[in-house]
PDB file of N, CA and C in Angstrom:
ATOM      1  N   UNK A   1      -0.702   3.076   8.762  1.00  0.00           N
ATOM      2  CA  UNK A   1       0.682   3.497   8.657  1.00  0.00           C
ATOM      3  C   UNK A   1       1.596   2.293   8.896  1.00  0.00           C
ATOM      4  N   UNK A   2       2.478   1.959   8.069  1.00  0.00           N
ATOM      5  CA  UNK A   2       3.163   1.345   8.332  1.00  0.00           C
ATOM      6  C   UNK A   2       4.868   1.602   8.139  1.00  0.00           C
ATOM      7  N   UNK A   3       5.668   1.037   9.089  1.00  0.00           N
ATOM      8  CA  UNK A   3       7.233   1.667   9.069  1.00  0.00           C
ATOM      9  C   UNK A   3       7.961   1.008   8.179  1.00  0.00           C
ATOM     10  N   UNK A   4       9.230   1.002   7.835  1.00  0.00           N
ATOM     11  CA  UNK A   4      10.015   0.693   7.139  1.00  0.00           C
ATOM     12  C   UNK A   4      11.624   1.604   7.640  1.00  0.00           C
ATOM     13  N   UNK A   5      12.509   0.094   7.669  1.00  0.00           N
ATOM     14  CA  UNK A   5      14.283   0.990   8.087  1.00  0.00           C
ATOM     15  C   UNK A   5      14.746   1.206   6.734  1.00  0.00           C
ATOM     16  N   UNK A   6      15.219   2.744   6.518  1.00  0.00           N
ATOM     17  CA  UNK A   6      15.312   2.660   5.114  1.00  0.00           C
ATOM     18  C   UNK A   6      17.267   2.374   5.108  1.00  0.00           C
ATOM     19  N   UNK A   7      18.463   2.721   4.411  1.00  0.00           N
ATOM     20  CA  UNK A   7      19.471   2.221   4.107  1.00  0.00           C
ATOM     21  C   UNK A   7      20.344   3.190   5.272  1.00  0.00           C
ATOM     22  N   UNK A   8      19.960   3.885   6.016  1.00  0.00           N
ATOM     23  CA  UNK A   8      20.546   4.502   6.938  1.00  0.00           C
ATOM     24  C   UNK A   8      20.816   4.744   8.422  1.00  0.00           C
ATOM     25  N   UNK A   9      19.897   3.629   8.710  1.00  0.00           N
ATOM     26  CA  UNK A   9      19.133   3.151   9.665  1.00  0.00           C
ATOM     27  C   UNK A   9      17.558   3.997  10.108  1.00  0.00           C
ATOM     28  N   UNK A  10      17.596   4.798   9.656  1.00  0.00           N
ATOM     29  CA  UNK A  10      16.257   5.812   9.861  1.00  0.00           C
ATOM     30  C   UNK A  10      15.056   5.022  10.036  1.00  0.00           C
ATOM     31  N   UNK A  11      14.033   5.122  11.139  1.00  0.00           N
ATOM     32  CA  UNK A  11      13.234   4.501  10.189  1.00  0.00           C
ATOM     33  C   UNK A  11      11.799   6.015   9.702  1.00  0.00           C
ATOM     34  N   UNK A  12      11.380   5.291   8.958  1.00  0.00           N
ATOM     35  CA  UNK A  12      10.249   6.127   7.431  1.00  0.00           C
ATOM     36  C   UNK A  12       8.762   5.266   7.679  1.00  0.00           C
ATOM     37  N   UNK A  13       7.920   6.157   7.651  1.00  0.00           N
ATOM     38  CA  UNK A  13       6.589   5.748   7.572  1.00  0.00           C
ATOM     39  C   UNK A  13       5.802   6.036   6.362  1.00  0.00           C
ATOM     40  N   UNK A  14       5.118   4.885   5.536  1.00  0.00           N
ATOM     41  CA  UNK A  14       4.021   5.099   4.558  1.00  0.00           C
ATOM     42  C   UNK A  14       2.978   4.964   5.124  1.00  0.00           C
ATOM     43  N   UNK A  15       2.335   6.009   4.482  1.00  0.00           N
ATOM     44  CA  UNK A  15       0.631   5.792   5.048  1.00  0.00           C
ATOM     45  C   UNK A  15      -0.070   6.337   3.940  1.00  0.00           C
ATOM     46  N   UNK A  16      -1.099   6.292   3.370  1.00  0.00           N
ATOM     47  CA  UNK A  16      -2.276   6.695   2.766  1.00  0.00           C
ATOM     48  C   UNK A  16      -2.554   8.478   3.149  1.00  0.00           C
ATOM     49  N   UNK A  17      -2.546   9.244   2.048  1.00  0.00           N
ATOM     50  CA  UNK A  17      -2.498  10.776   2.132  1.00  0.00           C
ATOM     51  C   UNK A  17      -4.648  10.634   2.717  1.00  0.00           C
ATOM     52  N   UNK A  18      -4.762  11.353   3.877  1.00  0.00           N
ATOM     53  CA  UNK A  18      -5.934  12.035   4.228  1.00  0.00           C
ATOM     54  C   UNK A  18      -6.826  12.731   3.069  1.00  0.00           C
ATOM     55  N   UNK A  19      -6.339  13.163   2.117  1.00  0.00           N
ATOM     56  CA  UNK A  19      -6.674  14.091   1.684  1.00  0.00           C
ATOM     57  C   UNK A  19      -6.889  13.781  -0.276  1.00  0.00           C
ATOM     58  N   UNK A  20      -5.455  13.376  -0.772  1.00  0.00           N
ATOM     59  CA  UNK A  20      -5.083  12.979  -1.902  1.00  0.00           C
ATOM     60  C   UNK A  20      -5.188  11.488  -1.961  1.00  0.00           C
ATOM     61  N   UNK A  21      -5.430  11.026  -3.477  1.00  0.00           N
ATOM     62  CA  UNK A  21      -5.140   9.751  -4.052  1.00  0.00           C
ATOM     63  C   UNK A  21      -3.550   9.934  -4.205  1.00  0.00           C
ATOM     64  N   UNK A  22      -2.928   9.380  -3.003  1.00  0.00           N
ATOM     65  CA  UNK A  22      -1.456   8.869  -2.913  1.00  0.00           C
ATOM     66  C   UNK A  22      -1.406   8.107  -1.643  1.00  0.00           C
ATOM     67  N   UNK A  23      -0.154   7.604  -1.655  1.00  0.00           N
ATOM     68  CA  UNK A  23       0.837   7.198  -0.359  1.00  0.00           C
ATOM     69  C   UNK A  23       1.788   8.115  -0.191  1.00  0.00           C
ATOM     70  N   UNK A  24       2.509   8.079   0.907  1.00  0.00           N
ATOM     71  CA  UNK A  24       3.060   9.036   1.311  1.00  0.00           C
ATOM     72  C   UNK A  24       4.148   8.547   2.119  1.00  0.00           C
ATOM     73  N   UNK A  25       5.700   8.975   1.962  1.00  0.00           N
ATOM     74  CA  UNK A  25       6.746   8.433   3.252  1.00  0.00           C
ATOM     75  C   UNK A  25       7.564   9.740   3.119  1.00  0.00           C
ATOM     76  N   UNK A  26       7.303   9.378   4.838  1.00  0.00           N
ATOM     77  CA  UNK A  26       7.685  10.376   5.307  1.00  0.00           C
ATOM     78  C   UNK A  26       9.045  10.158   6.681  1.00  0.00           C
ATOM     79  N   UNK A  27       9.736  11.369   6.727  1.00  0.00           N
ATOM     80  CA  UNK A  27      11.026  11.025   7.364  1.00  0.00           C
ATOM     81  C   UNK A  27      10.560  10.880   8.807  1.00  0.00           C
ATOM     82  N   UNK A  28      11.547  10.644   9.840  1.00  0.00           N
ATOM     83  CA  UNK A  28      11.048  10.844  11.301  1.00  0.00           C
ATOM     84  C   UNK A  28      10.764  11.985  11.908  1.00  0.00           C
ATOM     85  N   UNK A  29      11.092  13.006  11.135  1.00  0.00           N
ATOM     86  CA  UNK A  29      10.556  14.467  11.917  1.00  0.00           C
ATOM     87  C   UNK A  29       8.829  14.893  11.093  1.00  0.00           C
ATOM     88  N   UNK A  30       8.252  13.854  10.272  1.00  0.00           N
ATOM     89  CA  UNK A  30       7.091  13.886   9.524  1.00  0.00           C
ATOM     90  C   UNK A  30       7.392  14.877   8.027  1.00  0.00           C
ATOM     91  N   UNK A  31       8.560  14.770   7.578  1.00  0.00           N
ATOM     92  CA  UNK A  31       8.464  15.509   6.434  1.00  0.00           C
ATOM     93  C   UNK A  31       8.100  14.345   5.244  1.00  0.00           C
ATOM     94  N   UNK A  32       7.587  14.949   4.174  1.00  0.00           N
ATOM     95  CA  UNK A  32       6.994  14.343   3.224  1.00  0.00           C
ATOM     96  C   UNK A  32       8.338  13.771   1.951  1.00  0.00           C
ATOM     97  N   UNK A  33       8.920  12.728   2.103  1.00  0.00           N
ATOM     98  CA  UNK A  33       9.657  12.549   1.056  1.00  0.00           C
ATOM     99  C   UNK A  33       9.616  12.281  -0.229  1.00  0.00           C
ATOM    100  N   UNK A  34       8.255  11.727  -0.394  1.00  0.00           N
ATOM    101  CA  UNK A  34       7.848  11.325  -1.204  1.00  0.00           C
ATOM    102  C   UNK A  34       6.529  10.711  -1.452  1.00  0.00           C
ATOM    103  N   UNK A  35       5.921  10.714  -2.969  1.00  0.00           N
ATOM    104  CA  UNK A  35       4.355   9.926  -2.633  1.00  0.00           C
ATOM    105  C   UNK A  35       4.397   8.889  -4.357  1.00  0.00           C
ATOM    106  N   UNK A  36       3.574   7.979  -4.082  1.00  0.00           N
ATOM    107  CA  UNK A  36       3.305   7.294  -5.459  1.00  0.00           C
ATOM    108  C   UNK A  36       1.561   7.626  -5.222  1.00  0.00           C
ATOM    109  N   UNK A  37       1.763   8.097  -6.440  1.00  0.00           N
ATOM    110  CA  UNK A  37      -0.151   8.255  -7.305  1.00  0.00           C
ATOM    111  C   UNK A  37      -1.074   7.384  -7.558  1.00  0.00           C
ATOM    112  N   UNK A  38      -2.337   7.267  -7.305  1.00  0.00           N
ATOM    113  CA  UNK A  38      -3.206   6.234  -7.887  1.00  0.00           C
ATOM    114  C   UNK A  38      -4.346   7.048  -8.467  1.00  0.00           C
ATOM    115  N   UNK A  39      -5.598   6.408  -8.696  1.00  0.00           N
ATOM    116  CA  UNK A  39      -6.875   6.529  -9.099  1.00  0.00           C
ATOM    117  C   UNK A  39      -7.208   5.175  -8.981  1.00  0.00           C
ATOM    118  N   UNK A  40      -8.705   5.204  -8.557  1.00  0.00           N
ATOM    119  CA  UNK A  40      -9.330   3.973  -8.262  1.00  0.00           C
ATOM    120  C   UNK A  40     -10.456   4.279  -9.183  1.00  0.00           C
ATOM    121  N   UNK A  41     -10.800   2.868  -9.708  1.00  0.00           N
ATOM    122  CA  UNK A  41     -11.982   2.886 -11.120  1.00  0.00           C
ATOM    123  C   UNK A  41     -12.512   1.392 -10.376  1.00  0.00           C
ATOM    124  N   UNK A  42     -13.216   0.974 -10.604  1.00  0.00           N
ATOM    125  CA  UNK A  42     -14.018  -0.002 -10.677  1.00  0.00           C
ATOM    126  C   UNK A  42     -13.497  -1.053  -9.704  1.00  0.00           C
ATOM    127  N   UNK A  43     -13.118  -0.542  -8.312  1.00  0.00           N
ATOM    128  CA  UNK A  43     -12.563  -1.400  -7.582  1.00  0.00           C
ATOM    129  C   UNK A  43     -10.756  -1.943  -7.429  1.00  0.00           C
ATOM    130  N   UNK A  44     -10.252  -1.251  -8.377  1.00  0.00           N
ATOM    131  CA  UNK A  44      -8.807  -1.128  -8.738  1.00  0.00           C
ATOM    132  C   UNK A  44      -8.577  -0.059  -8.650  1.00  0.00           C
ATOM    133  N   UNK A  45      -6.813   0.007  -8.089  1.00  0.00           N
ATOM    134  CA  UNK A  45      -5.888   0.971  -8.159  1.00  0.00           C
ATOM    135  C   UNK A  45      -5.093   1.146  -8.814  1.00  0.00           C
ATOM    136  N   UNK A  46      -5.410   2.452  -9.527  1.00  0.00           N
ATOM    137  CA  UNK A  46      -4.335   2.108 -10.754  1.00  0.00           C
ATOM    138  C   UNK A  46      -3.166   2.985 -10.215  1.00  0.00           C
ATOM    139  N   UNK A  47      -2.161   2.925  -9.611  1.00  0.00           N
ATOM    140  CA  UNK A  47      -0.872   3.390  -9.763  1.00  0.00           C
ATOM    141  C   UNK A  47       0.296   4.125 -10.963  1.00  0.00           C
ATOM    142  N   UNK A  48      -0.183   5.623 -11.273  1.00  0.00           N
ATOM    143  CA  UNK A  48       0.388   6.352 -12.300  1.00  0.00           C
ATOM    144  C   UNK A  48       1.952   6.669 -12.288  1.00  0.00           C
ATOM    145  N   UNK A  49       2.165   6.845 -10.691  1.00  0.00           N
ATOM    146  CA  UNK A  49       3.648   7.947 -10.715  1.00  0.00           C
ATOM    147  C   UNK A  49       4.019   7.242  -9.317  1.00  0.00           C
ATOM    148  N   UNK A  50       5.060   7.862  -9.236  1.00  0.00           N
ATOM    149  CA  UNK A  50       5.556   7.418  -7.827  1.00  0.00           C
ATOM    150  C   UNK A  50       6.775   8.660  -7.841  1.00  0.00           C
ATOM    151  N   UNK A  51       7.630   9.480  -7.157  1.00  0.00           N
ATOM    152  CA  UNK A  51       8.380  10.594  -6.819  1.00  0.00           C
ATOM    153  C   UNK A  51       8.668  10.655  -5.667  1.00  0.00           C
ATOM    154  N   UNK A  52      10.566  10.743  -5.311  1.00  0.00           N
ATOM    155  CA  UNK A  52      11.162  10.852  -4.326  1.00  0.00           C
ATOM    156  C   UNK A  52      11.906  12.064  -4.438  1.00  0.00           C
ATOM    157  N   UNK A  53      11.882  12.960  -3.485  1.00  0.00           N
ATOM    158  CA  UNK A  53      12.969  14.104  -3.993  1.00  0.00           C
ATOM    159  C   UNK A  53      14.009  13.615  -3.860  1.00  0.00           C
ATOM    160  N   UNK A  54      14.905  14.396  -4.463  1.00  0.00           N
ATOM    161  CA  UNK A  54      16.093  14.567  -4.848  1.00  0.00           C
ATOM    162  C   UNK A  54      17.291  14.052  -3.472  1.00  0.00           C
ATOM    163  N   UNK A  55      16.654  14.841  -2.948  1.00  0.00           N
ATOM    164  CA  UNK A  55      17.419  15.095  -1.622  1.00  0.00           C
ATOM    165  C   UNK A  55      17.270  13.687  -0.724  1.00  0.00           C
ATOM    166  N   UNK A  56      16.340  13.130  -0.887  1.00  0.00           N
ATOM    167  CA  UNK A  56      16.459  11.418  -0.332  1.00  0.00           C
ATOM    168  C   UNK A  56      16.696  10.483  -1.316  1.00  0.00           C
ATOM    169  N   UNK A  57      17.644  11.172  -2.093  1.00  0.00           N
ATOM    170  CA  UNK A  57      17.917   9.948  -3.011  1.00  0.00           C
ATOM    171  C   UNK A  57      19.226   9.215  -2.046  1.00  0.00           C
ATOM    172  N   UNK A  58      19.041   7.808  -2.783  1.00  0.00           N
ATOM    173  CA  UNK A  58      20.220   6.779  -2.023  1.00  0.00           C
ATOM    174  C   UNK A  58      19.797   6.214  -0.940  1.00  0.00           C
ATOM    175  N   UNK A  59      18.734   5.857  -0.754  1.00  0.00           N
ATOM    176  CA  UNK A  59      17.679   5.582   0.846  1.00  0.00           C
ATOM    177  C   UNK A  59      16.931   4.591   0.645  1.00  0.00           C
ATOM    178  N   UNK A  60      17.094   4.336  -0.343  1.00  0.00           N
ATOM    179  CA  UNK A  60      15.705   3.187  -0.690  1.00  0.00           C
ATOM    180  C   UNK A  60      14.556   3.150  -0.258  1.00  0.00           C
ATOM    181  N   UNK A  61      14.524   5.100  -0.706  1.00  0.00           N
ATOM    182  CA  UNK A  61      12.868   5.270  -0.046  1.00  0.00           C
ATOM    183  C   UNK A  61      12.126   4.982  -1.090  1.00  0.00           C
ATOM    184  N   UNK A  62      12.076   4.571  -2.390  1.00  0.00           N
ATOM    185  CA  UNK A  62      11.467   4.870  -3.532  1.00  0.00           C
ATOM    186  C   UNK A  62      10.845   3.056  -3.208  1.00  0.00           C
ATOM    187  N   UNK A  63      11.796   2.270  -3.049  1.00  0.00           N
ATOM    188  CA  UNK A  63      11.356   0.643  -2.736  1.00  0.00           C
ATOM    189  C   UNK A  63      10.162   0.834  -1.604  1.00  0.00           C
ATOM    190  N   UNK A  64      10.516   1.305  -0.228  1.00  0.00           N
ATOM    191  CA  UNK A  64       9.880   1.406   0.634  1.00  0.00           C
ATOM    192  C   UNK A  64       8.715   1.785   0.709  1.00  0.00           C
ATOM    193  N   UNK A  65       8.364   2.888   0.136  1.00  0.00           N
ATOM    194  CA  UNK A  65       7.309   3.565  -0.769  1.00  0.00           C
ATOM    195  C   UNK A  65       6.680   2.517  -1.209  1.00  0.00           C
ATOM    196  N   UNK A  66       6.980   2.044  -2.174  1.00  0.00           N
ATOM    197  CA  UNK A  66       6.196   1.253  -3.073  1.00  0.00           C
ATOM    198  C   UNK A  66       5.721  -0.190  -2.320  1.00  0.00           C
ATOM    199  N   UNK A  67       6.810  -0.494  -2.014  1.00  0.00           N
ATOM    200  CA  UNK A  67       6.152  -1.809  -0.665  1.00  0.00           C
ATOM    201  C   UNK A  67       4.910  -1.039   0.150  1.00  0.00           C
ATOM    202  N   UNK A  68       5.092  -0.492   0.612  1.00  0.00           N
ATOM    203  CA  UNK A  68       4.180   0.101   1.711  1.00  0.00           C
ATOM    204  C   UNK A  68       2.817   0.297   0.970  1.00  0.00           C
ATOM    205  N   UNK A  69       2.952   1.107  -0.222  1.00  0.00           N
ATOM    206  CA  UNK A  69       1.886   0.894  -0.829  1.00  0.00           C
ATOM    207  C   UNK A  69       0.763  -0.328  -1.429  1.00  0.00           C
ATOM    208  N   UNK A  70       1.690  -0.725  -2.203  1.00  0.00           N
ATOM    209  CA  UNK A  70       1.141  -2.455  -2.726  1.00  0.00           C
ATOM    210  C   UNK A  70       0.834  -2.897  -1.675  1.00  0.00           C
ATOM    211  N   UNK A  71       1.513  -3.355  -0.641  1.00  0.00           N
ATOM    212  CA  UNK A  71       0.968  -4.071   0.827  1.00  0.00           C
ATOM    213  C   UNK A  71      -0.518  -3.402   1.357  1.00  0.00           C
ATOM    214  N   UNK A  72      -0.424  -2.558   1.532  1.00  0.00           N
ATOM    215  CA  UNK A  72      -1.603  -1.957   1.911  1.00  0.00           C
ATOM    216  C   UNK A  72      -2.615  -1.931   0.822  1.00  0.00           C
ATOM    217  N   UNK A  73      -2.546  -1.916   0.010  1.00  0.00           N
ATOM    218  CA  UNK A  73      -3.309  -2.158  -1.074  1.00  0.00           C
ATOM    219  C   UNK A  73      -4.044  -3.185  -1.254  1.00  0.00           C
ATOM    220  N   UNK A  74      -3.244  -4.514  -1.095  1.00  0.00           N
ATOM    221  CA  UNK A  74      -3.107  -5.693  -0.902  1.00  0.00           C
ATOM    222  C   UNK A  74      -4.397  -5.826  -0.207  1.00  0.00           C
ATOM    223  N   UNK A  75      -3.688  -5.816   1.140  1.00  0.00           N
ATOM    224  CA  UNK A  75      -4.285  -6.220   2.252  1.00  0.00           C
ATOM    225  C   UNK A  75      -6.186  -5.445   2.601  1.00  0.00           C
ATOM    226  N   UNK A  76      -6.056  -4.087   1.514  1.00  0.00           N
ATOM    227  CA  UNK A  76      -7.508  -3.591   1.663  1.00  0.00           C
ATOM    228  C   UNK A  76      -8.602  -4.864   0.812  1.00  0.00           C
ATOM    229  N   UNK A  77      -7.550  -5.862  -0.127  1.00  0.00           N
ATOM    230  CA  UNK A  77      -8.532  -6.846  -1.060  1.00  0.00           C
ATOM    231  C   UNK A  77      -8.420  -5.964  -2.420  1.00  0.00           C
ATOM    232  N   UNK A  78      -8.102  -5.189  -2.634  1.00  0.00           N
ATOM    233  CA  UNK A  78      -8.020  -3.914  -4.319  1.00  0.00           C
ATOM    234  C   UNK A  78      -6.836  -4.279  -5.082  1.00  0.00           C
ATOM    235  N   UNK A  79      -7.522  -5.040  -6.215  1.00  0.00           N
ATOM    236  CA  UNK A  79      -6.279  -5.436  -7.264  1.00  0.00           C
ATOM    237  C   UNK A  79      -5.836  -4.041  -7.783  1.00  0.00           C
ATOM    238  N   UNK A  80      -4.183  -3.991  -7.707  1.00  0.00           N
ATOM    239  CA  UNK A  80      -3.018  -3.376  -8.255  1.00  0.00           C
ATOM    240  C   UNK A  80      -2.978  -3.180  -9.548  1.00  0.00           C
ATOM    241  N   UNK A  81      -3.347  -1.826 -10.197  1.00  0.00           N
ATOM    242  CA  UNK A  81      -2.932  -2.121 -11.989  1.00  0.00           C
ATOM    243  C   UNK A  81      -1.560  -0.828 -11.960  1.00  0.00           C
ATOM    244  N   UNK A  82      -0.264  -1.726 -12.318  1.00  0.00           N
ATOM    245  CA  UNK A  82       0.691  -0.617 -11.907  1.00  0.00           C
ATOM    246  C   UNK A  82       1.269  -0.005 -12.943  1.00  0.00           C
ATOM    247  N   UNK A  83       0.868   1.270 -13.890  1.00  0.00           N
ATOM    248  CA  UNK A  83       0.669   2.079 -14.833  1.00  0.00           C
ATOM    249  C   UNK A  83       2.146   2.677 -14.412  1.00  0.00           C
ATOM    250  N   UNK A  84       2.377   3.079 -13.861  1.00  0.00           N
ATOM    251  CA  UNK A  84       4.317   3.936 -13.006  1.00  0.00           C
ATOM    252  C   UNK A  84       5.030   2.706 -12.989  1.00  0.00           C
ATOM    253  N   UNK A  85       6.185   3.008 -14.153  1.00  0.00           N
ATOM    254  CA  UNK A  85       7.636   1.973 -14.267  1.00  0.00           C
ATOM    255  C   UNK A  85       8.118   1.408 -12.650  1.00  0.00           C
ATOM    256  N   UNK A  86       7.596   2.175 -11.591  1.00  0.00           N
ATOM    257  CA  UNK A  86       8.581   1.502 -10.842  1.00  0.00           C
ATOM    258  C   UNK A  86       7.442   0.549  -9.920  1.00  0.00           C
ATOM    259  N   UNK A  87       6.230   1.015  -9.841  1.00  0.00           N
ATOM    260  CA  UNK A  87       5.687  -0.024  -9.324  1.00  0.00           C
ATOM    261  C   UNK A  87       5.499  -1.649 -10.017  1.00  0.00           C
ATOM    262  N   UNK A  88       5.607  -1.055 -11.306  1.00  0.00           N
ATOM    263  CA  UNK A  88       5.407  -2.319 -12.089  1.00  0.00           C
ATOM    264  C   UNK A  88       6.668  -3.064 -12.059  1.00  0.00           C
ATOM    265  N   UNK A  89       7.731  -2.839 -11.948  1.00  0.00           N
ATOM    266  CA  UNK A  89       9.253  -3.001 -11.422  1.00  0.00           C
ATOM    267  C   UNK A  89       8.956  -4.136 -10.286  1.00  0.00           C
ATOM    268  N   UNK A  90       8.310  -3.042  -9.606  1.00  0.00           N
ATOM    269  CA  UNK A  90       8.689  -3.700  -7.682  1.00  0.00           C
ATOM    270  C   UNK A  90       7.756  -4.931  -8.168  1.00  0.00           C
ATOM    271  N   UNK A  91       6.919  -4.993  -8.682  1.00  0.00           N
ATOM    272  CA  UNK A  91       5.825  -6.344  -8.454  1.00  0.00           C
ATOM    273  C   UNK A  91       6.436  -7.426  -9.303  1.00  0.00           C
ATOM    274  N   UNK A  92       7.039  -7.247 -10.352  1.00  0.00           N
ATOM    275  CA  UNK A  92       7.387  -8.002 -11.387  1.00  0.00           C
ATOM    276  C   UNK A  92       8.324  -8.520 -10.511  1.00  0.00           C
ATOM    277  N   UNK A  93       9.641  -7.686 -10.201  1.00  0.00           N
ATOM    278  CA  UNK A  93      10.982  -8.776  -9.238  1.00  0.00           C
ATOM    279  C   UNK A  93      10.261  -9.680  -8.007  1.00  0.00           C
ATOM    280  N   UNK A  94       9.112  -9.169  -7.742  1.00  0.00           N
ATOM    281  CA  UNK A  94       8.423  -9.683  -6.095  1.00  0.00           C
ATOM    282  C   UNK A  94       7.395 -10.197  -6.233  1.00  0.00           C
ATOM    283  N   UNK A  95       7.437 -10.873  -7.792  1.00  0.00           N
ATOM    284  CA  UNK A  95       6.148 -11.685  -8.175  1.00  0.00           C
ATOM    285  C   UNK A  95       5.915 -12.693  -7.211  1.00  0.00           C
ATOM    286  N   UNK A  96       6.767 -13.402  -6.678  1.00  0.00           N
ATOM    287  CA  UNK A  96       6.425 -14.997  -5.974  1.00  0.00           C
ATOM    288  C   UNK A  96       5.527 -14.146  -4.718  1.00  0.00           C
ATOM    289  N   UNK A  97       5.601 -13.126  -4.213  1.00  0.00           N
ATOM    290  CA  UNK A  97       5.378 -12.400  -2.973  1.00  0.00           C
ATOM    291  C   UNK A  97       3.580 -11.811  -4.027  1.00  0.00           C
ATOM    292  N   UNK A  98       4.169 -11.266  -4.517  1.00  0.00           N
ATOM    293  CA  UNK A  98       2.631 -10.052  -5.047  1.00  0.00           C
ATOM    294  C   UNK A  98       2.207 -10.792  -6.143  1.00  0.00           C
ATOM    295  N   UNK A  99       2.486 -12.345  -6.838  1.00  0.00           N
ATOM    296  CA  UNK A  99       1.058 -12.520  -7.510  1.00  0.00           C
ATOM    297  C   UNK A  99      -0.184 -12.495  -7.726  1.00  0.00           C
ATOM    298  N   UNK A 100      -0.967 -12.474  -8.047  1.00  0.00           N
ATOM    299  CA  UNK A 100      -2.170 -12.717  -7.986  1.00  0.00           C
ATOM    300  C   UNK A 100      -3.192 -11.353  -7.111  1.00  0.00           C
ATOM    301  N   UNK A 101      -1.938 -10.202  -6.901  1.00  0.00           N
ATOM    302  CA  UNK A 101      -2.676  -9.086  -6.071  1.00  0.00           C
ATOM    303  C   UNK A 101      -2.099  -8.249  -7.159  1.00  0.00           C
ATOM    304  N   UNK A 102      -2.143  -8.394  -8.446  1.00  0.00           N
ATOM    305  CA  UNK A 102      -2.047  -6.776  -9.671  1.00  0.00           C
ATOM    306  C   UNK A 102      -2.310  -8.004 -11.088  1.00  0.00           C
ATOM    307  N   UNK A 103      -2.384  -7.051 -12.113  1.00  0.00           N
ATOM    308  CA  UNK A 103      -2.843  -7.162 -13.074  1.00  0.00           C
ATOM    309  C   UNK A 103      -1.883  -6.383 -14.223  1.00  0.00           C
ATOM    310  N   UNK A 104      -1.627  -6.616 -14.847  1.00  0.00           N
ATOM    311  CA  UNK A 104      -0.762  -5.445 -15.858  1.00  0.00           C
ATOM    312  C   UNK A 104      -2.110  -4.318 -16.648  1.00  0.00           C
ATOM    313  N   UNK A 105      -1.739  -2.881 -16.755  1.00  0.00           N
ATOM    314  CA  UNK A 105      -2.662  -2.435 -17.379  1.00  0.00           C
ATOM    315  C   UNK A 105      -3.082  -2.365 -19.050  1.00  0.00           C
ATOM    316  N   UNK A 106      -4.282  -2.424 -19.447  1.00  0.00           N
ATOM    317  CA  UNK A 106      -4.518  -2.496 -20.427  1.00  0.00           C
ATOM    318  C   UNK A 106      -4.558  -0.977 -20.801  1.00  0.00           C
ATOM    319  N   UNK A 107      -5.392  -1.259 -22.477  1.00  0.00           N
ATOM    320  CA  UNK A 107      -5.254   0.224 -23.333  1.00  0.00           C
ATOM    321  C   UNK A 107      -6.263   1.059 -22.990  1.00  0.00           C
ATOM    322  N   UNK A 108      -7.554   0.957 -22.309  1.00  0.00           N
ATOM    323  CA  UNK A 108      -8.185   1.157 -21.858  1.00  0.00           C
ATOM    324  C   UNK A 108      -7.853   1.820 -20.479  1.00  0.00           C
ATOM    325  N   UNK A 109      -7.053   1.369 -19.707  1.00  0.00           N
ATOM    326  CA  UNK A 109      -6.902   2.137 -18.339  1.00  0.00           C
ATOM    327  C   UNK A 109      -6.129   3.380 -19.167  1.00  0.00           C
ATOM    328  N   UNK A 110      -5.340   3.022 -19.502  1.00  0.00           N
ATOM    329  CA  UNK A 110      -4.308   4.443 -19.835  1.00  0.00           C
ATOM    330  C   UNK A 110      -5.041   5.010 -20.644  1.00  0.00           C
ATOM    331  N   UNK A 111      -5.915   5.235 -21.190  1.00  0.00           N
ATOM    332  CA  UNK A 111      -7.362   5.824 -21.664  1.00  0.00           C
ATOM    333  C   UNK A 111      -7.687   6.544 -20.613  1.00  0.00           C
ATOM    334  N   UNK A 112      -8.204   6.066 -19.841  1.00  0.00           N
ATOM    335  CA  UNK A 112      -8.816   6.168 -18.911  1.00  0.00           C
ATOM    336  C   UNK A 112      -8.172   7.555 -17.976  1.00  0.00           C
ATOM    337  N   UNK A 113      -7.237   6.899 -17.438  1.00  0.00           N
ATOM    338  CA  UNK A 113      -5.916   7.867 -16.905  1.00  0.00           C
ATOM    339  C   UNK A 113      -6.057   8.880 -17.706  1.00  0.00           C
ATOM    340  N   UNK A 114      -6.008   9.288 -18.965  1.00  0.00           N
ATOM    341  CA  UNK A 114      -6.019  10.581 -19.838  1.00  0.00           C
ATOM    342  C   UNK A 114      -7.090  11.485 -19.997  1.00  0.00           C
ATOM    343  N   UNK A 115      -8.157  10.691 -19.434  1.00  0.00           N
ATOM    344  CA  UNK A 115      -9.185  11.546 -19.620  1.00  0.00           C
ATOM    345  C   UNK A 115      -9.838  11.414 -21.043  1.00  0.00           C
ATOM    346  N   UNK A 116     -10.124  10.028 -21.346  1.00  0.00           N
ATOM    347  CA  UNK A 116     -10.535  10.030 -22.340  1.00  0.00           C
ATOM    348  C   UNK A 116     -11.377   9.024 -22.380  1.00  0.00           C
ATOM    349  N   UNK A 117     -11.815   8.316 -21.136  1.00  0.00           N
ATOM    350  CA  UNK A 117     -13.319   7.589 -20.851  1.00  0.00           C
ATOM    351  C   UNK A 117     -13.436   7.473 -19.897  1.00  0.00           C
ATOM    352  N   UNK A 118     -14.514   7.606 -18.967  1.00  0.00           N
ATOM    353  CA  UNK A 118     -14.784   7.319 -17.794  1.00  0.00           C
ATOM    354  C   UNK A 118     -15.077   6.263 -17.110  1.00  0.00           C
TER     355      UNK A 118
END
């Protein structure tokens, strides 16, 4: 788990869902604000979606999120393939920071993702 102050002073925790292929941030009373999606194939994470409700919009939980994720990601050694516009976003502006820890996805993953090779 790791924290993050999001634009309100709050602070928000991401952590890895127990249960689901996601991350997860959550407010200080533990509600779930939001999660970004993966699937792991061959030692990679591929990152599909990412979703903040509505109701925490303006928080820069959607950044926070996604930091929290990639970092941890990172740091497990599991190259990043970021398939969801906004992770691929966050890595691209924070290249000097996240090079060399993602990959852009090929035609094959998003294959893959569909259910159309294993």
């Amino acid at each position: 788990m790791t924290e993050y102050t999001d634009k309100t002073g709050a602070t928000v925790q991401v952590e890895r869902s127990t249960t689901d292929e996601m991350f997860e941030i959550r407010e200080p009373g533990g509600e779930v604000a939001g999660h970004a999606d993966f699937r792991e194939r061959d030692g990679e994470r591929i990152f599909h979606h990412t979703e903040v409700g509505e109701e925490f919009g303006g928080r820069g939980l959607g950044t926070a999120l996604v930091r929290g994720a990639v970092e941890a990601t990172r740091a497990e050694g599991t190259t990043i393939v970021p398939v969801c516009p906004m992770v691929k976003g966050f890595l691209e502006k924070n290249d000097d920071e996240f090079g060399g820890a993602y990959r852009l996805p090929t035609p094959d993953d998003l294959a893959w993702l569909r259910g159309g090779d294993s």
